[in-house]
PDB file of N, CA and C in Angstrom:
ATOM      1  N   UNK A   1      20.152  39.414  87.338  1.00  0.00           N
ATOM      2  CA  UNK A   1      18.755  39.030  87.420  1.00  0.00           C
ATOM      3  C   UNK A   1      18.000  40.067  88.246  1.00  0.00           C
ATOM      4  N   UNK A   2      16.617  40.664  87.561  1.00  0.00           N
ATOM      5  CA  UNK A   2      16.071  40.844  88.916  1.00  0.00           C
ATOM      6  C   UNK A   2      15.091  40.489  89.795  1.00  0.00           C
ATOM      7  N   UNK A   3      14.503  41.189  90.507  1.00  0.00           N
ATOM      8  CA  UNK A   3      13.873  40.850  91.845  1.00  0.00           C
ATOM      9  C   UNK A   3      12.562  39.852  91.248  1.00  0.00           C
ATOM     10  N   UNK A   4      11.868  40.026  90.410  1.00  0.00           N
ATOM     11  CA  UNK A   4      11.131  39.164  89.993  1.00  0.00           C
ATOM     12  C   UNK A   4      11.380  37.705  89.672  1.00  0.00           C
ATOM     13  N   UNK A   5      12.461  37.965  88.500  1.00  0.00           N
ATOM     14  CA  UNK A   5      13.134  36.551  88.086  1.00  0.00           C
ATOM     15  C   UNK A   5      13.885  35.817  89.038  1.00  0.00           C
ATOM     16  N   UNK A   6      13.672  36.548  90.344  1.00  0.00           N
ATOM     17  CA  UNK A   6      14.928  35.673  91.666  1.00  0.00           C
ATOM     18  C   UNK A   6      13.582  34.753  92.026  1.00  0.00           C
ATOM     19  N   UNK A   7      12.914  35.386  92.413  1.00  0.00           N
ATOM     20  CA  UNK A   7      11.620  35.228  93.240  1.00  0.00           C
ATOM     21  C   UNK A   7      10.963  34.339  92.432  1.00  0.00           C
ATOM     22  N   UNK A   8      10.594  34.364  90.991  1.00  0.00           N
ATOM     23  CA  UNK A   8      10.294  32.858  90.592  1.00  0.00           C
ATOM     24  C   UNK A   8      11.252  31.764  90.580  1.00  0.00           C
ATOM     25  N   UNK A   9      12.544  32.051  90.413  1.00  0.00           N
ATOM     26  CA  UNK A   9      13.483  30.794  90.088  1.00  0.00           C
ATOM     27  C   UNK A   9      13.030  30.347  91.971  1.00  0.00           C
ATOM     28  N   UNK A  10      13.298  31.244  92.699  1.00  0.00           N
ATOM     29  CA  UNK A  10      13.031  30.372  94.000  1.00  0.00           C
ATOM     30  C   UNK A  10      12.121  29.858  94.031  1.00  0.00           C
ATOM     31  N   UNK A  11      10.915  30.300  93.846  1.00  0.00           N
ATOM     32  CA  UNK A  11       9.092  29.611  94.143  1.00  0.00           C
ATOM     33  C   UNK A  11       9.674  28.504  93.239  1.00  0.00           C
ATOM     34  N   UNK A  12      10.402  28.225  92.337  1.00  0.00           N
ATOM     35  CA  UNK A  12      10.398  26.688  91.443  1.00  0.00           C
ATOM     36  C   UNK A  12      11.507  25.762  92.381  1.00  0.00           C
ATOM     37  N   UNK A  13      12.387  26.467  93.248  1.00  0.00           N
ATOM     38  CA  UNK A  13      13.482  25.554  93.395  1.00  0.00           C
ATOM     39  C   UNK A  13      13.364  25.008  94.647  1.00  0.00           C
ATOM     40  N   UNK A  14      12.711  26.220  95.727  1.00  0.00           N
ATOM     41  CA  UNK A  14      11.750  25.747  97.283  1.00  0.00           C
ATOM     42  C   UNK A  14      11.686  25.126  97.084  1.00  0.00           C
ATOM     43  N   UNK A  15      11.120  24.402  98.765  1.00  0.00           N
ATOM     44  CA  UNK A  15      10.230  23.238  99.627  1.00  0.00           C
ATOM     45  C   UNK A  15      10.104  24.379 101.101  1.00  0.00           C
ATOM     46  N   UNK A  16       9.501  23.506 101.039  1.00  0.00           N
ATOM     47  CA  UNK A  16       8.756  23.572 102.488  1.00  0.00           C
ATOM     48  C   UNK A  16       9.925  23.474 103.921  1.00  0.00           C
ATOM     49  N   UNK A  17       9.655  24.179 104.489  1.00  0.00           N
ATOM     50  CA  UNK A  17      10.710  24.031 105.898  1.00  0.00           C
ATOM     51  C   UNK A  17       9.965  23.934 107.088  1.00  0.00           C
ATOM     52  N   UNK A  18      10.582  23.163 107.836  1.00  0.00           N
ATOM     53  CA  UNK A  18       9.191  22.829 109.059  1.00  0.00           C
ATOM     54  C   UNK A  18       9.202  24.309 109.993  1.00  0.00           C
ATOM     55  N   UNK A  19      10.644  25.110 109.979  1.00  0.00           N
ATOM     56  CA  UNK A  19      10.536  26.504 110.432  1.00  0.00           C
ATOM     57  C   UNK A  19       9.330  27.502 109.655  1.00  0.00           C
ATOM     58  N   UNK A  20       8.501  26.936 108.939  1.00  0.00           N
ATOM     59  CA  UNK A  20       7.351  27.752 108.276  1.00  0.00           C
ATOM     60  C   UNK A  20       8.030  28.210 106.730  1.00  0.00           C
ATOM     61  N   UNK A  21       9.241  28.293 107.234  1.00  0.00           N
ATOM     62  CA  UNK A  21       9.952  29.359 105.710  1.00  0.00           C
ATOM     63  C   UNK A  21      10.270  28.385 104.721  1.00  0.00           C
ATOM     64  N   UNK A  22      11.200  28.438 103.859  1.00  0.00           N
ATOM     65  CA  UNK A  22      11.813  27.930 103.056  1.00  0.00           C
ATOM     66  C   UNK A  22      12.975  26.999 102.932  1.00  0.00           C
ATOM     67  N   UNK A  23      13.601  26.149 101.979  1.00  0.00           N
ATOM     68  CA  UNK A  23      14.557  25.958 102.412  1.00  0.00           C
ATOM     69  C   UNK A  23      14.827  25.610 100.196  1.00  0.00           C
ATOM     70  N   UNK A  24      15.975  26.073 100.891  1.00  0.00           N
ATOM     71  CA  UNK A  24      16.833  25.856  98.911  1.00  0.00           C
ATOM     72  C   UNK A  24      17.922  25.145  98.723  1.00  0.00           C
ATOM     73  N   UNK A  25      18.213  24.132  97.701  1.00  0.00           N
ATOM     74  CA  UNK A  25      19.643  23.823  98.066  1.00  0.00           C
ATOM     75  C   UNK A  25      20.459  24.605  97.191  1.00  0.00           C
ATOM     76  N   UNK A  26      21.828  24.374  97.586  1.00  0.00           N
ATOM     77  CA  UNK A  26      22.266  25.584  97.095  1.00  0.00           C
ATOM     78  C   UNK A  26      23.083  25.030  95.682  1.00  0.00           C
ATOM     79  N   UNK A  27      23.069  23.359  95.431  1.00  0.00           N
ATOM     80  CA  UNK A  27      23.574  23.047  94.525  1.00  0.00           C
ATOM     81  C   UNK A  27      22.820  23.173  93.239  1.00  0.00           C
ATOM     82  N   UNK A  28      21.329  23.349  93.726  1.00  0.00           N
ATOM     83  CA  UNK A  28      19.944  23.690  92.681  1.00  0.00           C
ATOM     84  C   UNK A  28      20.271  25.115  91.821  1.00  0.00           C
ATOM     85  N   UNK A  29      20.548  26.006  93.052  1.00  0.00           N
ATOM     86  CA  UNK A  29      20.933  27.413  92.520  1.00  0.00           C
ATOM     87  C   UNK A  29      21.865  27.498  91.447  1.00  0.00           C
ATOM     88  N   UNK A  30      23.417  27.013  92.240  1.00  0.00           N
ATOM     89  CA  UNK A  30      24.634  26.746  91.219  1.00  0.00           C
ATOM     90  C   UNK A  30      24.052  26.549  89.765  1.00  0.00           C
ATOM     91  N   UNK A  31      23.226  25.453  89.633  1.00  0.00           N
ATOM     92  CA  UNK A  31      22.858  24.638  88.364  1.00  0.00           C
ATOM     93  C   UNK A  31      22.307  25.652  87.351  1.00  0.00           C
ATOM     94  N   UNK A  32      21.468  26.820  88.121  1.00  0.00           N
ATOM     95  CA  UNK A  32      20.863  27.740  87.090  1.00  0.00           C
ATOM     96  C   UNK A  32      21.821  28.335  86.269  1.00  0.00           C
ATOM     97  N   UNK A  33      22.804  28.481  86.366  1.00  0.00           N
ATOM     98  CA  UNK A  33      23.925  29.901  85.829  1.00  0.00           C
ATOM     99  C   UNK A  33      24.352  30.714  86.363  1.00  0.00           C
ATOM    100  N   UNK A  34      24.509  31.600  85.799  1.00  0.00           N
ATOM    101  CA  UNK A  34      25.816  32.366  85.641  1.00  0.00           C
ATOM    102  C   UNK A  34      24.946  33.587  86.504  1.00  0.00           C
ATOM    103  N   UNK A  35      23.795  33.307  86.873  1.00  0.00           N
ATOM    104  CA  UNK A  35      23.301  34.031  87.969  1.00  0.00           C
ATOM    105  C   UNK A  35      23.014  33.587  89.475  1.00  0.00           C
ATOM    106  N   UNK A  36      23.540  33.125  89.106  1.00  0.00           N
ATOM    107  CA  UNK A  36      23.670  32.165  90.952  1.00  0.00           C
ATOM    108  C   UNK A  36      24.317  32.976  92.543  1.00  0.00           C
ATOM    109  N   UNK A  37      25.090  34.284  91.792  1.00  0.00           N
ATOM    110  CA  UNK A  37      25.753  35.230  93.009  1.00  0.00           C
ATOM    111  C   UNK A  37      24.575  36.208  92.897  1.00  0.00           C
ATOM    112  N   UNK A  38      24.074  36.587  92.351  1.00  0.00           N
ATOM    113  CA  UNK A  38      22.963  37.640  92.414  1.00  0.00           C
ATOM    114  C   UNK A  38      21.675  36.986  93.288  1.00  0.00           C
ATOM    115  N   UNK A  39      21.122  35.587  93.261  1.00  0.00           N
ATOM    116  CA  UNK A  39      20.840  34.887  93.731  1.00  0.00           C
ATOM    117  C   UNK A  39      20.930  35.050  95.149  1.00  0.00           C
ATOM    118  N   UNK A  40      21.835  34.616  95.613  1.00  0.00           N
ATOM    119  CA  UNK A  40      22.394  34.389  97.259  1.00  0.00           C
ATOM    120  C   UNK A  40      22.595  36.017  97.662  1.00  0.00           C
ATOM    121  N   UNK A  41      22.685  37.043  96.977  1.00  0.00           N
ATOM    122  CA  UNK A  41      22.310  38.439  97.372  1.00  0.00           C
ATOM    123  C   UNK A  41      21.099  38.149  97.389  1.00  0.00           C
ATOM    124  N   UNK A  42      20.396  37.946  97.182  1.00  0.00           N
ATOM    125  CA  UNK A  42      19.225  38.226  97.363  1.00  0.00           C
ATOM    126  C   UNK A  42      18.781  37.690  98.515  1.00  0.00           C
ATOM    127  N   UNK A  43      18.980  36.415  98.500  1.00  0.00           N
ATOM    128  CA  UNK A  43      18.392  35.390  99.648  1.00  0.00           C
ATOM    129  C   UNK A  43      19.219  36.255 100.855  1.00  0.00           C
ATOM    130  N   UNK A  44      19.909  36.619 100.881  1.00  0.00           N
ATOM    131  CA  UNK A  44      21.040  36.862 102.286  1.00  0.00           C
ATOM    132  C   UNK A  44      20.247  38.148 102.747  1.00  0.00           C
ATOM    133  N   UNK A  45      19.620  39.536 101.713  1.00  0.00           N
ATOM    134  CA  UNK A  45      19.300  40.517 101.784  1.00  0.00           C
ATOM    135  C   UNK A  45      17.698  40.545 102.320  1.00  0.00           C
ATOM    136  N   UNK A  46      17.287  38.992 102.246  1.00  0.00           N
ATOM    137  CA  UNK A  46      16.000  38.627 102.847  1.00  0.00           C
ATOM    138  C   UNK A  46      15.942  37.478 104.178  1.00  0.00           C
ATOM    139  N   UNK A  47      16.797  37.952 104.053  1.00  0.00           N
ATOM    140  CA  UNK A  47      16.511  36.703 105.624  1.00  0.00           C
ATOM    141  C   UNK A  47      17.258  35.833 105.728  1.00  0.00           C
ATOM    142  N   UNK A  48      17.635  35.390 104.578  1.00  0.00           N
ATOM    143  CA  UNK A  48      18.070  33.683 104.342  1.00  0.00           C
ATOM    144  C   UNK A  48      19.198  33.646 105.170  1.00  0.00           C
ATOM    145  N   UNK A  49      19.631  32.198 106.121  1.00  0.00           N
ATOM    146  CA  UNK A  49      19.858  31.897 106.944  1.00  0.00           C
ATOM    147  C   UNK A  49      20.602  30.107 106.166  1.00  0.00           C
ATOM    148  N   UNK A  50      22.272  30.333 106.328  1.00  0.00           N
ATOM    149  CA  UNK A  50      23.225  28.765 105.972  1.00  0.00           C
ATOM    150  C   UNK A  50      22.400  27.985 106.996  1.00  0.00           C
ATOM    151  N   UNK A  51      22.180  26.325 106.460  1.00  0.00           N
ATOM    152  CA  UNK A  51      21.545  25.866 107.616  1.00  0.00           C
ATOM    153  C   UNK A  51      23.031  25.200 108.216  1.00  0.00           C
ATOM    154  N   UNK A  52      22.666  24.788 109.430  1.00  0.00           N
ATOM    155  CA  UNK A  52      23.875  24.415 110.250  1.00  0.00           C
ATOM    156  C   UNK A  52      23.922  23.065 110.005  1.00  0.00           C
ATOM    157  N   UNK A  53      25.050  22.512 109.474  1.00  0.00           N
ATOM    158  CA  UNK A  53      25.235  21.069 109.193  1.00  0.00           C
ATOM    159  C   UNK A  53      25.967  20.112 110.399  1.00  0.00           C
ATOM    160  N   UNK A  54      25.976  19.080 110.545  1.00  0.00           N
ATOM    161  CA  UNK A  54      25.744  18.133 111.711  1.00  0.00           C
ATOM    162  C   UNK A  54      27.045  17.612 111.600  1.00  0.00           C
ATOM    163  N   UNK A  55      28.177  17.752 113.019  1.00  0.00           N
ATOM    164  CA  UNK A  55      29.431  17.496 113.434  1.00  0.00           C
ATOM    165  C   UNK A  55      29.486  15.870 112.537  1.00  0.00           C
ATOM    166  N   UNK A  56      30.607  15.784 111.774  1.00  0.00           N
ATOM    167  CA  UNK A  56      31.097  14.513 111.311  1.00  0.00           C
ATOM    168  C   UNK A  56      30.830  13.372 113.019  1.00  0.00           C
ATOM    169  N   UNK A  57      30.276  12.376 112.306  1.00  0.00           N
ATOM    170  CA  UNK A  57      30.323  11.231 113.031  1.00  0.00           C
ATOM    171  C   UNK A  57      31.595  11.162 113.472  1.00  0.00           C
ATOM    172  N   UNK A  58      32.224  10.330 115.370  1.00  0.00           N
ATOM    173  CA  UNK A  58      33.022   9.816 115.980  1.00  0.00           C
ATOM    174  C   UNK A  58      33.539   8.399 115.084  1.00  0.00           C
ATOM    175  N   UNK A  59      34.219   8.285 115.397  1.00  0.00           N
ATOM    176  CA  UNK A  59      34.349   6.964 114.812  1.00  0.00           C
ATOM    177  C   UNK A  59      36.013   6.222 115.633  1.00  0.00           C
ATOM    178  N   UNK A  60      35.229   5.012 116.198  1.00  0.00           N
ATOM    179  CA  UNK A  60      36.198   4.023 116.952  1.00  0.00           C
ATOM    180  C   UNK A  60      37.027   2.876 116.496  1.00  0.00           C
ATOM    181  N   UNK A  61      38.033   2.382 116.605  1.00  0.00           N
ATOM    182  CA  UNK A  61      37.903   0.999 116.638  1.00  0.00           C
ATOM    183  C   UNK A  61      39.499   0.943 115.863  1.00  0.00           C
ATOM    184  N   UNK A  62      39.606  -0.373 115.447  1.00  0.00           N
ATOM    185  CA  UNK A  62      40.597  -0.480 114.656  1.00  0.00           C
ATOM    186  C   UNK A  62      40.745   0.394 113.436  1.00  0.00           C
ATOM    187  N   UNK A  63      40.458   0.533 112.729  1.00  0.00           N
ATOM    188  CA  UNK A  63      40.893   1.713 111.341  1.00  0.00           C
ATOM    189  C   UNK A  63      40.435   3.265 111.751  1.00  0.00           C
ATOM    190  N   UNK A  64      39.726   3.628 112.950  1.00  0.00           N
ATOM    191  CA  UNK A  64      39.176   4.610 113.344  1.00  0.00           C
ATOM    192  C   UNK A  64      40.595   5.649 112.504  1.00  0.00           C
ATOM    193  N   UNK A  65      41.716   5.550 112.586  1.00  0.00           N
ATOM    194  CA  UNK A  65      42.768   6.764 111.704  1.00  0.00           C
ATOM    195  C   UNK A  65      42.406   6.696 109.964  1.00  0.00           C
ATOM    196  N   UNK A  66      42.399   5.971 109.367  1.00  0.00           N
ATOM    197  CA  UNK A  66      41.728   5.529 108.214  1.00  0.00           C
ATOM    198  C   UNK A  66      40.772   6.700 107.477  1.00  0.00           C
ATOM    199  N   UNK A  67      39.777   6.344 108.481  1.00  0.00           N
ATOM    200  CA  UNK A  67      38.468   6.723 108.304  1.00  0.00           C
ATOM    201  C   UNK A  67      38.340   8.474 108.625  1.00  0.00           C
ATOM    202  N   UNK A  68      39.621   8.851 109.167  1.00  0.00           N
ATOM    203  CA  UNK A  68      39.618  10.620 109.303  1.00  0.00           C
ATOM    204  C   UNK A  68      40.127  10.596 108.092  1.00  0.00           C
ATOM    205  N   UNK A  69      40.922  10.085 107.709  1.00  0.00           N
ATOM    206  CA  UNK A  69      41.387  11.020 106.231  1.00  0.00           C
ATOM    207  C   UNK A  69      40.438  10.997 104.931  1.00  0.00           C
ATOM    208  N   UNK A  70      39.530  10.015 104.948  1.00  0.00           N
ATOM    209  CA  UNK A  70      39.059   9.933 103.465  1.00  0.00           C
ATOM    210  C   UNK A  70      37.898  11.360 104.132  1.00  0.00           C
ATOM    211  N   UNK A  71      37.613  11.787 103.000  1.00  0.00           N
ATOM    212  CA  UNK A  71      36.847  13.149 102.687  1.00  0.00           C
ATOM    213  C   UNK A  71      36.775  14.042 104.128  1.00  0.00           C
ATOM    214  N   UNK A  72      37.521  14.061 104.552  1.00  0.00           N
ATOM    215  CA  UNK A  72      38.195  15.285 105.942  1.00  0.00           C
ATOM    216  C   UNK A  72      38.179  16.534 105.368  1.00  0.00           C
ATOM    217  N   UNK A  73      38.286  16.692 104.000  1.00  0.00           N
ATOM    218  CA  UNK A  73      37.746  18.441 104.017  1.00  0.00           C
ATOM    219  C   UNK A  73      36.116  18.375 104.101  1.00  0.00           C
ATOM    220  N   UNK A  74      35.921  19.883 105.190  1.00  0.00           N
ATOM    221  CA  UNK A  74      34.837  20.149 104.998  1.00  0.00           C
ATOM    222  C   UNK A  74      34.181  21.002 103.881  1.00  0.00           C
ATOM    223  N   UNK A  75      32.868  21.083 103.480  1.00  0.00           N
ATOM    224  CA  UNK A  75      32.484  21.559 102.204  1.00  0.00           C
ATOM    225  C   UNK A  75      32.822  22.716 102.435  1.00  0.00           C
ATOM    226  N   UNK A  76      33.111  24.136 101.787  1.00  0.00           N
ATOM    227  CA  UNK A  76      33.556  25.459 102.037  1.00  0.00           C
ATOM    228  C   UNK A  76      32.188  26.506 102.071  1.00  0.00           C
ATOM    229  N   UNK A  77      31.561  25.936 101.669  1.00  0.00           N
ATOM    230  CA  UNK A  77      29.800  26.316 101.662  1.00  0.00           C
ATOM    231  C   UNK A  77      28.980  25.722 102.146  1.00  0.00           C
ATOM    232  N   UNK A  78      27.438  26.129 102.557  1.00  0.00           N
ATOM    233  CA  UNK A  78      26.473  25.288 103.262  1.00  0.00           C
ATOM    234  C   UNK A  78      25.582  24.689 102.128  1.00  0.00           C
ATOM    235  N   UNK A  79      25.268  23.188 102.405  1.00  0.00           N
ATOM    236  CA  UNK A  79      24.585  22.668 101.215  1.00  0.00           C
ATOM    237  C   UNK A  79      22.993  23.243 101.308  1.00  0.00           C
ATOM    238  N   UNK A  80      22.269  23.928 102.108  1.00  0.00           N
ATOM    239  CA  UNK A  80      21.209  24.785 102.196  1.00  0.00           C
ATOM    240  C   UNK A  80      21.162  25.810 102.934  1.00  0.00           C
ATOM    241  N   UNK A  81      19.734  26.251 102.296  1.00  0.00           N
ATOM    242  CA  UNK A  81      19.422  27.874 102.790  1.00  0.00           C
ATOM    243  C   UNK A  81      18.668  28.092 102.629  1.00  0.00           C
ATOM    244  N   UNK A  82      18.204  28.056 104.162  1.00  0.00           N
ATOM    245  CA  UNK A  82      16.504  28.558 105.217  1.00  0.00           C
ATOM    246  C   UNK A  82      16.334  29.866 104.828  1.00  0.00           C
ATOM    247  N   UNK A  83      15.240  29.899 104.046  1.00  0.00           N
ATOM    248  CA  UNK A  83      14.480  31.829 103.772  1.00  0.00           C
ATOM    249  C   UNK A  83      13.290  31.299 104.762  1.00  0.00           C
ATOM    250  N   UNK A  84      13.137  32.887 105.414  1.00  0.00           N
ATOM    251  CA  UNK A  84      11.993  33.035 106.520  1.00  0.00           C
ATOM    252  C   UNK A  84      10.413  32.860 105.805  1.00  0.00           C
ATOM    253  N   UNK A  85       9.741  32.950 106.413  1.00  0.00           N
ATOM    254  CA  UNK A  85       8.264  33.036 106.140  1.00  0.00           C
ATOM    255  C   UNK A  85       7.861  34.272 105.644  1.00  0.00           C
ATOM    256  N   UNK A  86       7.403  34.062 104.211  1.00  0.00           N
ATOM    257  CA  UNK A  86       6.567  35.285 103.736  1.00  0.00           C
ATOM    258  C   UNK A  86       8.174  36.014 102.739  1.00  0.00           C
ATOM    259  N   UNK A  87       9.140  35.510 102.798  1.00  0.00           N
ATOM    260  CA  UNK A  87      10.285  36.275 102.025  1.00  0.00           C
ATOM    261  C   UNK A  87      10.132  35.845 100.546  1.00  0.00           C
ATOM    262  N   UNK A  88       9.383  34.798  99.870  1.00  0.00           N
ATOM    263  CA  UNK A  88       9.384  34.517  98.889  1.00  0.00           C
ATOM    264  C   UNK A  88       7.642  34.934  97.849  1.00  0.00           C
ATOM    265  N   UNK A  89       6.935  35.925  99.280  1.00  0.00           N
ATOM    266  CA  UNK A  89       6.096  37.136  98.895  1.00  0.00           C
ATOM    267  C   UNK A  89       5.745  37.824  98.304  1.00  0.00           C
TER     268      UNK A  89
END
């Protein structure tokens, strides 16, 4: 893909980020095709920033062992990605 066709698929797949910039998910991207690595070059080559996802909940009590094993892998990728202000320009 190039720099044009990145830059609209993003302006369609954005929102708004309260950091001013952007934010994309990255399962939106996947969905386009078979251009989805050219994609994340791009975003990475502009700013774009994995957002940091939030420590699994503690969890107490009687089944507290239980409750670590069901879905204990973490995802191997970040489910979004913060582009700065003015990168989608």
């Amino acid at each position: 893909m190039d720099d044009d066709a990145i830059r609209q698929l993003l302006h369609r797949l954005a929102r708004v980020h309260p950091s001013g910039g952007s934010v994309v998910e990255r399962v939106a991207i996947v969905a386009e095709g078979s251009g989805s690595d050219s994609v994340f070059e791009w975003m990475f080559a502009h700013g774009a920033q994995a957002e940091a996802t939030p420590p699994p909940a503690v969890r107490h009590g009687l089944h507290e062992a239980g409750w670590r094993t069901i879905g204990a892998a973490s995802p191997s990728a970040p489910s979004r990605y913060i582009l700065p202000a003015g990168a989608l320009d």
